[in-house]
C-alpha atoms as a PDB file:
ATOM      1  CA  UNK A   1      12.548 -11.310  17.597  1.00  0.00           C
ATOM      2  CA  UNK A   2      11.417  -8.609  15.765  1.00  0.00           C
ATOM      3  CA  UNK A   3       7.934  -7.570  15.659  1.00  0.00           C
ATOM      4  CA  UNK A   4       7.618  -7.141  12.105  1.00  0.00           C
ATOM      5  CA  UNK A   5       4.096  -6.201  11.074  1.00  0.00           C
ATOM      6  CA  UNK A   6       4.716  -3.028  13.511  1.00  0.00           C
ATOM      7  CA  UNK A   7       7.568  -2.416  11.579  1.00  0.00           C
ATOM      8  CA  UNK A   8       6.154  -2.720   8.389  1.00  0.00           C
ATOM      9  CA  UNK A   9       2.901  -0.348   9.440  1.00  0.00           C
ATOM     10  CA  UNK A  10       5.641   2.585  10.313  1.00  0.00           C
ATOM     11  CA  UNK A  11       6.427   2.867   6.563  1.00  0.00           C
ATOM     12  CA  UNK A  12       3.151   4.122   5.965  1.00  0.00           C
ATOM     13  CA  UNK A  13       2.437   7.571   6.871  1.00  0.00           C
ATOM     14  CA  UNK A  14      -0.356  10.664   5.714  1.00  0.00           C
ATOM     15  CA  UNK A  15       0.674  14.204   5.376  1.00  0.00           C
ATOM     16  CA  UNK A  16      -2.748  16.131   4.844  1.00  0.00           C
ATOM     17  CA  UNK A  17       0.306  18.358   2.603  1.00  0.00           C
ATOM     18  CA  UNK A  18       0.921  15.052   0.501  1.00  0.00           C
ATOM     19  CA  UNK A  19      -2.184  14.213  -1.167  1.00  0.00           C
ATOM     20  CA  UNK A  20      -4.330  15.494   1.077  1.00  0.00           C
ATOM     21  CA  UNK A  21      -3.679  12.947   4.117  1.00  0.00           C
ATOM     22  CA  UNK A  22      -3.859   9.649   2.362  1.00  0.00           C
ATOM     23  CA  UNK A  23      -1.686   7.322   3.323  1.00  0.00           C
ATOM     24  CA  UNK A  24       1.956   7.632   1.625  1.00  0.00           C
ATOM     25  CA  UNK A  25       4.880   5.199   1.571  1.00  0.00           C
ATOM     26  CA  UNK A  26       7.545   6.513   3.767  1.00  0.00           C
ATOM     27  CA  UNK A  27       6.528  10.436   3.825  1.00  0.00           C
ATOM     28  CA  UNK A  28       7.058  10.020  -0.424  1.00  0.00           C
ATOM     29  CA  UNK A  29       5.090  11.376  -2.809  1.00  0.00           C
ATOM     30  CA  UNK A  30       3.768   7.679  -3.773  1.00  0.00           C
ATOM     31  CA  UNK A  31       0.557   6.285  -2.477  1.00  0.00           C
ATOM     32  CA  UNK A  32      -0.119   3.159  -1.031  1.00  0.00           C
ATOM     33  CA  UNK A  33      -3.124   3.434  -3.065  1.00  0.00           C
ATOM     34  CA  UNK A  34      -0.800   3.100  -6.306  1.00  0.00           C
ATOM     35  CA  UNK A  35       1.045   0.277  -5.283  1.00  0.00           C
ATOM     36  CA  UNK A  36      -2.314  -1.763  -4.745  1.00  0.00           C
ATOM     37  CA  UNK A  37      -3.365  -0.640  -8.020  1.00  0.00           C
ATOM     38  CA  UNK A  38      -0.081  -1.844  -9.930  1.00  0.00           C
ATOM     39  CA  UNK A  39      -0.237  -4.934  -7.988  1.00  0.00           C
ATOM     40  CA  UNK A  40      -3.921  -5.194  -8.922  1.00  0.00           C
ATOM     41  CA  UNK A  41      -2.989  -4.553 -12.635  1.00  0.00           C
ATOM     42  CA  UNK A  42      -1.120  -7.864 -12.480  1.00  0.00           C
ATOM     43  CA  UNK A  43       2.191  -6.275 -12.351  1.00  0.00           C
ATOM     44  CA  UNK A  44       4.467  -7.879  -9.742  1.00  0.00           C
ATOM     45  CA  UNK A  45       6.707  -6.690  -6.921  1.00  0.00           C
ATOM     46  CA  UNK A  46       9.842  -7.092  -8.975  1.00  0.00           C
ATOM     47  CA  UNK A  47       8.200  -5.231 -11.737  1.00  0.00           C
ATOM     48  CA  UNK A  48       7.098  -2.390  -9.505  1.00  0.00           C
ATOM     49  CA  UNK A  49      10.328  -2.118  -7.726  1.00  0.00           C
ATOM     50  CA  UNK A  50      12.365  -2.123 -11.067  1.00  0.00           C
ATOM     51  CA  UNK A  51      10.374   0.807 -12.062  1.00  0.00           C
ATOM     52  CA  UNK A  52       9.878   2.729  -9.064  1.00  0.00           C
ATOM     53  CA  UNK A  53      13.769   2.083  -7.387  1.00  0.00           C
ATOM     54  CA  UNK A  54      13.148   4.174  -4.484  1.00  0.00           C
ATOM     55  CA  UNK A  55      10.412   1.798  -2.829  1.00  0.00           C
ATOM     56  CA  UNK A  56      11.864  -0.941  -1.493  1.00  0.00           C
ATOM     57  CA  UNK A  57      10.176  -4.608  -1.118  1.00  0.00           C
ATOM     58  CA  UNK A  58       9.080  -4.115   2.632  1.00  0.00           C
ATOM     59  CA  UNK A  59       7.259  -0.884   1.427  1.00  0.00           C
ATOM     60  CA  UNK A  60       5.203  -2.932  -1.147  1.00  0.00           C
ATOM     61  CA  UNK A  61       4.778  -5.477   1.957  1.00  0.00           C
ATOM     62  CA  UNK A  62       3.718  -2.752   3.797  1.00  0.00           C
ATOM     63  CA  UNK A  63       1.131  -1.704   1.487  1.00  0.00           C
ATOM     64  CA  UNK A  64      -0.619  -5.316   1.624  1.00  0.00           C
ATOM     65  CA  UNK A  65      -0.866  -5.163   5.519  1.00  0.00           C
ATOM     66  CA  UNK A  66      -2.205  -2.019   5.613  1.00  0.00           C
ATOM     67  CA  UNK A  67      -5.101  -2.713   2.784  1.00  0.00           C
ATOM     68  CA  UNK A  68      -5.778  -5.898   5.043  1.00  0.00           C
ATOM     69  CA  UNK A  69      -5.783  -4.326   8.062  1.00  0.00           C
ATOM     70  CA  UNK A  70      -8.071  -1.585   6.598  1.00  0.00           C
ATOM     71  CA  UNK A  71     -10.612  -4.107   4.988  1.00  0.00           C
ATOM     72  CA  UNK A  72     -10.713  -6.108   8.291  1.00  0.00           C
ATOM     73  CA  UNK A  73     -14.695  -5.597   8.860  1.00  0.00           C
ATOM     74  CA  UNK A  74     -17.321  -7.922   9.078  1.00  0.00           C
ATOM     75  CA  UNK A  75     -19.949  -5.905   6.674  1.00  0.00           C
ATOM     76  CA  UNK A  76     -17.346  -5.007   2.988  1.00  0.00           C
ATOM     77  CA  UNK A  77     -19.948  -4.229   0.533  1.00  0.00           C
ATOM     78  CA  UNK A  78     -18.692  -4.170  -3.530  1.00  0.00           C
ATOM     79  CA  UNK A  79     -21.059  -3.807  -6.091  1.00  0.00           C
ATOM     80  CA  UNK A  80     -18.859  -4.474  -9.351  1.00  0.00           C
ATOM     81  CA  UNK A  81     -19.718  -4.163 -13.023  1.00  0.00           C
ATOM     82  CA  UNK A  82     -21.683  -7.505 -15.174  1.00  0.00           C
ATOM     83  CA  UNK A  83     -18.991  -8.523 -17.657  1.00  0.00           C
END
């Protein structure tokens, strides 16, 4: 069996050239930062992938694990906005 959350983590990379060193999708120019922002936005994986065709469905997976595996501390503080 595959071990596919290692597999998924070696689609994201960081070029201090490409935005300085945040973490990129596959050595693109396209952040994993953006694809948890269109996600966020509401739009969905089909949506993103129909208008970015070069990422592919494992890269958006990819972007999820990494964000999770990045937030996984015991102290996350977030002070957001009264509505």
């Amino acid at each position: 069996m595959l071990n596919r959350p290692s597999q998924l983590l070696n689609r994201i990379s960081s070029n201090p050239e490409i935005f300085n060193g945040k973490p990129i999708i596959r050595d693109m120019r396209f952040k994993v930062a953006d694809i948890l922002d269109y996600l966020a936005s509401g739009m969905t994986a089909e949506e993103i992938l129909t208008d970015f065709p070069y990422l592919e469905k494992e890269d958006i997976e990819a972007a999820l694990l990494y964000a999770s595996k990045k937030i996984d501390h015991t102290i996350l503080s977030v002070t957001l906005d009264e509505a």
